[in-house]
Protein backbone atom coordinates (compact mmCIF):
# COMPACT_ATOMS: atom_id res chain seq x y z
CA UNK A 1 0.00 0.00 0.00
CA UNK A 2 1.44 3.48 -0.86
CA UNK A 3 0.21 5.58 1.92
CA UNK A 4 2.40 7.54 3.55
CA UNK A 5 4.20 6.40 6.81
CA UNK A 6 3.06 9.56 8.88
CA UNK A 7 -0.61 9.10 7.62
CA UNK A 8 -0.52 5.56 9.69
CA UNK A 9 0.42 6.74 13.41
CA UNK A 10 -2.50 7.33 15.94
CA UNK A 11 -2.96 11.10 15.80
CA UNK A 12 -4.13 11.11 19.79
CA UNK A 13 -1.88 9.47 22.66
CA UNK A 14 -4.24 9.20 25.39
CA UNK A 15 -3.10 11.04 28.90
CA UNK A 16 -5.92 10.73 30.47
CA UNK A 17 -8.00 7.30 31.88
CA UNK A 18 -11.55 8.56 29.40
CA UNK A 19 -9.40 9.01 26.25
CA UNK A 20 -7.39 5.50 26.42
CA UNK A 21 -10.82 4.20 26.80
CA UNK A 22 -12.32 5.78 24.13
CA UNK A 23 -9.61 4.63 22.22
CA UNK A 24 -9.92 1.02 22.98
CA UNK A 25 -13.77 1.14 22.21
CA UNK A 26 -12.36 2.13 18.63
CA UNK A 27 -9.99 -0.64 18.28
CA UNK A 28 -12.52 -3.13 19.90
CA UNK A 29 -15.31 -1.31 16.98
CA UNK A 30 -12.32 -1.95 14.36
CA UNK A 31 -12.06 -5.61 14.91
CA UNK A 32 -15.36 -6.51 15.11
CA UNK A 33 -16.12 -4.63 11.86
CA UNK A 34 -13.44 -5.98 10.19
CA UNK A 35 -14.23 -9.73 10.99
CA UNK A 36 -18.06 -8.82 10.27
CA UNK A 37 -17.68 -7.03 7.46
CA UNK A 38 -13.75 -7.69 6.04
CA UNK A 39 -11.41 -4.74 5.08
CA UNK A 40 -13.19 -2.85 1.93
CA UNK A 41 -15.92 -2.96 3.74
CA UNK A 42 -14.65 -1.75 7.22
CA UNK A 43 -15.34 1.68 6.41
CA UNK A 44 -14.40 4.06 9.54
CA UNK A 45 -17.85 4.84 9.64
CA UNK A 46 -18.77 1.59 10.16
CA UNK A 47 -16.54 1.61 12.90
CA UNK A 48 -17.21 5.02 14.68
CA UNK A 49 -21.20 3.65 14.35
CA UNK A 50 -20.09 0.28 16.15
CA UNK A 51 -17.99 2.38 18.44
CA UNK A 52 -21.15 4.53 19.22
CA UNK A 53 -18.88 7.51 18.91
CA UNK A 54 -18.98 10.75 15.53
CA UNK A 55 -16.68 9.81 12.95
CA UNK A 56 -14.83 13.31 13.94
CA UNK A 57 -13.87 12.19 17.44
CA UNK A 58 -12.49 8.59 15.41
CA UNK A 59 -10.29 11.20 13.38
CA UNK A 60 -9.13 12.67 16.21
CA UNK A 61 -7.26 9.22 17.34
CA UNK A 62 -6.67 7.81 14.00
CA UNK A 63 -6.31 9.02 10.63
CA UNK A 64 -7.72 6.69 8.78
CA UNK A 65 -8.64 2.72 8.89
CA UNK A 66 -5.05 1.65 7.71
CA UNK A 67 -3.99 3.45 11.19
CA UNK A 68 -6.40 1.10 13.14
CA UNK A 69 -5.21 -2.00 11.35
CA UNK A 70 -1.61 -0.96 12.15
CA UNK A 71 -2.42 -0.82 15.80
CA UNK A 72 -4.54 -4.00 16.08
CA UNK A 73 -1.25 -5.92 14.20
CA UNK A 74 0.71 -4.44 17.40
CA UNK A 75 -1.68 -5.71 19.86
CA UNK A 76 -1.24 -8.36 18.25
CA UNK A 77 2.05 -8.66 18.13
CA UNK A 78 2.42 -7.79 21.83
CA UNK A 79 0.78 -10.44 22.97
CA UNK A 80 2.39 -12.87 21.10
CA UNK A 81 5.33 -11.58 23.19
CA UNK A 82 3.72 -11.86 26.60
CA UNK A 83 2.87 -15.20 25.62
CA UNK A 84 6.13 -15.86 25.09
CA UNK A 85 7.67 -14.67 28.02
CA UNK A 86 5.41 -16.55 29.78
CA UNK A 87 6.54 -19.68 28.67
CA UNK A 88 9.87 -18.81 28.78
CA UNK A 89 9.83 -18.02 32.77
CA UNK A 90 7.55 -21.38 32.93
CA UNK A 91 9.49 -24.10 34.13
CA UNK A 92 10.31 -26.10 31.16
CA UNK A 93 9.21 -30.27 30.94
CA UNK A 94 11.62 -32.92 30.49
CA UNK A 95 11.43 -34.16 27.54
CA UNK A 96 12.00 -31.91 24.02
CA UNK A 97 8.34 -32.92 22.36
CA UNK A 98 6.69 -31.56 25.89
CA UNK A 99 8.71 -28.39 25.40
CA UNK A 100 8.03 -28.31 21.71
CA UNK A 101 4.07 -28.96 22.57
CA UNK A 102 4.43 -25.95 24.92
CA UNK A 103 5.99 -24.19 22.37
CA UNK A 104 3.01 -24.91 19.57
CA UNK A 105 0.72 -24.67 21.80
CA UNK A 106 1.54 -20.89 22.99
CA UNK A 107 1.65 -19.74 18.95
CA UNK A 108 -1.54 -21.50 18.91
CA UNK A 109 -3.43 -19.45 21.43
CA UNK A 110 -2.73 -16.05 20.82
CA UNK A 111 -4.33 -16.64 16.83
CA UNK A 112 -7.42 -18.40 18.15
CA UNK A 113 -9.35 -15.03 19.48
CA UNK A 114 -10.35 -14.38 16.39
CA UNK A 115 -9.55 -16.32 13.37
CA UNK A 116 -11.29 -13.70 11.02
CA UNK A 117 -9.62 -10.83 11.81
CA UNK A 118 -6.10 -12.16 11.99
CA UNK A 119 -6.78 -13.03 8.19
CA UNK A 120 -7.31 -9.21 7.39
CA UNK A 121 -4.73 -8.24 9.43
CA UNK A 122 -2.41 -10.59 7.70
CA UNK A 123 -3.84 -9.67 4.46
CA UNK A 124 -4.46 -5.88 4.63
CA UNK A 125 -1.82 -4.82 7.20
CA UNK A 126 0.55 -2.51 5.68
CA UNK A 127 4.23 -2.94 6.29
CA UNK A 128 5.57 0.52 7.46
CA UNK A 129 8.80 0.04 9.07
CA UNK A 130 8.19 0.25 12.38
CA UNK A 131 5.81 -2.52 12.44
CA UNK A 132 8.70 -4.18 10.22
CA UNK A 133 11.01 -3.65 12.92
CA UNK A 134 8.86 -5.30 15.56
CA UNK A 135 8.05 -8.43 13.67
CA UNK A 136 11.77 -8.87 12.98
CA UNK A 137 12.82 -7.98 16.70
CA UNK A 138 9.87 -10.43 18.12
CA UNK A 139 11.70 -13.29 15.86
CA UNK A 140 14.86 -12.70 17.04
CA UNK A 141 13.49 -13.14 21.03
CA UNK A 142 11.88 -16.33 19.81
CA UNK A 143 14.53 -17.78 17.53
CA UNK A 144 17.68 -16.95 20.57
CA UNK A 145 14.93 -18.69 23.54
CA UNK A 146 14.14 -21.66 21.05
CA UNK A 147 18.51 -21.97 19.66
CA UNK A 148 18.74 -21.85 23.11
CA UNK A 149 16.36 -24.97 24.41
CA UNK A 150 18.11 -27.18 21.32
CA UNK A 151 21.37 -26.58 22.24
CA UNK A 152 21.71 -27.33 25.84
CA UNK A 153 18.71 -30.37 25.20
CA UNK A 154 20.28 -34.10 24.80
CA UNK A 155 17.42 -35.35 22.84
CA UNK A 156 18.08 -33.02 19.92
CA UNK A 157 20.23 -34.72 17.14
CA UNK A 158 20.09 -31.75 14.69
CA UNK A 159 23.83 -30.81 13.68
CA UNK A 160 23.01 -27.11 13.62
CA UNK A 161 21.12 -25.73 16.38
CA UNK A 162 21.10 -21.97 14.42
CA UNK A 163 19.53 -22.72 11.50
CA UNK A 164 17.23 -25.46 13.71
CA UNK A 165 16.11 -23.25 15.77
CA UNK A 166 15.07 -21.02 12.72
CA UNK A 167 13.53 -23.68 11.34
CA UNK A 168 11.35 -24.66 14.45
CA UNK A 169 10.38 -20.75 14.63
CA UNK A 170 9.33 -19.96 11.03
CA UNK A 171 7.51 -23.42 10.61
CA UNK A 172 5.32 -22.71 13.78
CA UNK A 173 4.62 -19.52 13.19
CA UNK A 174 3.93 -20.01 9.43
CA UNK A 175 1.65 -23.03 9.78
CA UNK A 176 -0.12 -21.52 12.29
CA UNK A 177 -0.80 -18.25 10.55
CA UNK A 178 -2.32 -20.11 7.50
CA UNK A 179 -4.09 -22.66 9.08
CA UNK A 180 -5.67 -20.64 11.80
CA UNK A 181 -6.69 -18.03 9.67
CA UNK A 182 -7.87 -19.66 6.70
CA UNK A 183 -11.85 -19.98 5.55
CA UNK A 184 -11.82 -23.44 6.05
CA UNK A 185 -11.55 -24.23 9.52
CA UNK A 186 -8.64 -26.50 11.11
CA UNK A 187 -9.15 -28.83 13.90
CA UNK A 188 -6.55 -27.00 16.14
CA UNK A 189 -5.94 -30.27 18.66
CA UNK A 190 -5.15 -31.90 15.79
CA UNK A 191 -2.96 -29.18 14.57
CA UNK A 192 -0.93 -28.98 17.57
CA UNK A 193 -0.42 -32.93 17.56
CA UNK A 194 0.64 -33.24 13.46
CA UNK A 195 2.64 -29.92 14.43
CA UNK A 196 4.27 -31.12 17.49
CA UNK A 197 5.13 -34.37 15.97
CA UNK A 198 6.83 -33.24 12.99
CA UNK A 199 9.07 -30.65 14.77
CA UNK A 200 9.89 -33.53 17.27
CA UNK A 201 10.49 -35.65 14.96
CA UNK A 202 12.87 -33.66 12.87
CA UNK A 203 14.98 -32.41 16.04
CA UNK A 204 15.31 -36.14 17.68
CA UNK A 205 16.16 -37.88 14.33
CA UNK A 206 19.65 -38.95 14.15
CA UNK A 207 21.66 -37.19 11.68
């Protein structure tokens, strides 16, 4: 999308305990409209109406629906993060398929809230570069913690733990994202077992 960078920050950083909420009401109105109604239809007036709030005071938070989209991607983004900490300060199982199914099974839940919308916002989102930056700085944290498991684990047979480690990540988080998110629906316990399996199988197998 060709929009300019500047035309994609939130115009209004709330100081005050009334404006964050008004601006959560907008992103909560923004993803309901969007997995309602998808992104050419999720006009801002759509969302201002399901926000119960004028279209002006929607402007005065965020320039236009790109903006919105932009900032629901960071949510969502964030909480992939917390999610990850979490599991990270968990204490870790035994044996490498427990960790891997605690691994799968973190990805798993933070793209089950709402299948719809994580489509548009992997569709639709645009890529400025500070959203770039995040995504690439969130898959360093989880590539280093996961390098990290392989290499100190004495199930894992792989002969390099680096590109492992990137492999474990990307596959995860790629699978996931399609799957999830797709129109056709996925049985997601069956997911995480086919997913868990073939990760666990490729890190125990001997070289």
């Amino acid at each position: 999308m060709g929009a300019d960078r500047h035309s994609l920050r939130a115009r209004k950083q709330p100081r005050q305990a009334r404006a964050e909420l008004t601006r959560q009401r907008i992103l909560a109105a923004a993803a309901h409209v969007f997995a309602e109604h998808g992104y050419a239809a999720g006009t801002t007036n759509r969302i201002a109406g399901q926000a119960r709030i004028s279209i002006g005071s929607l402007y005065q938070y965020y320039p236009n629906k790109d903006a919105i989209l932009v900032e629901l991607m960071t949510q969502h983004l964030d909480a992939g993060v917390l999610s990850l900490k979490e599991h990270q300060e968990s204490d870790q199982p035994e044996s490498i398929e427990a960790i891997m199914r605690g691994l799968v099974r973190s990805v798993i839940g933070n793209h089950l809230d709402d299948p719809k919308l994580l489509q548009v916002m992997m569709e639709q989102t645009p890529r400025v570069p500070e959203l770039l930056e995040r995504l690439n700085r969130h898959a360093r944290e989880r590539v280093d913690f996961t390098r990290d498991l392989l290499a100190r684990h004495p199930e894992v047979r792989v002969t390099d733990v680096d590109v492992a480690a990137q492999l474990v990540v990307v596959t995860v988080e790629t699978v996931v994202h399609q799957l999830v998110a797709a129109p056709r629906s996925v049985d997601v316990a069956r997911l995480e077992d086919e997913l868990v399996a073939m990760v666990t199988r490729y890190l125990t197998a001997a070289a």
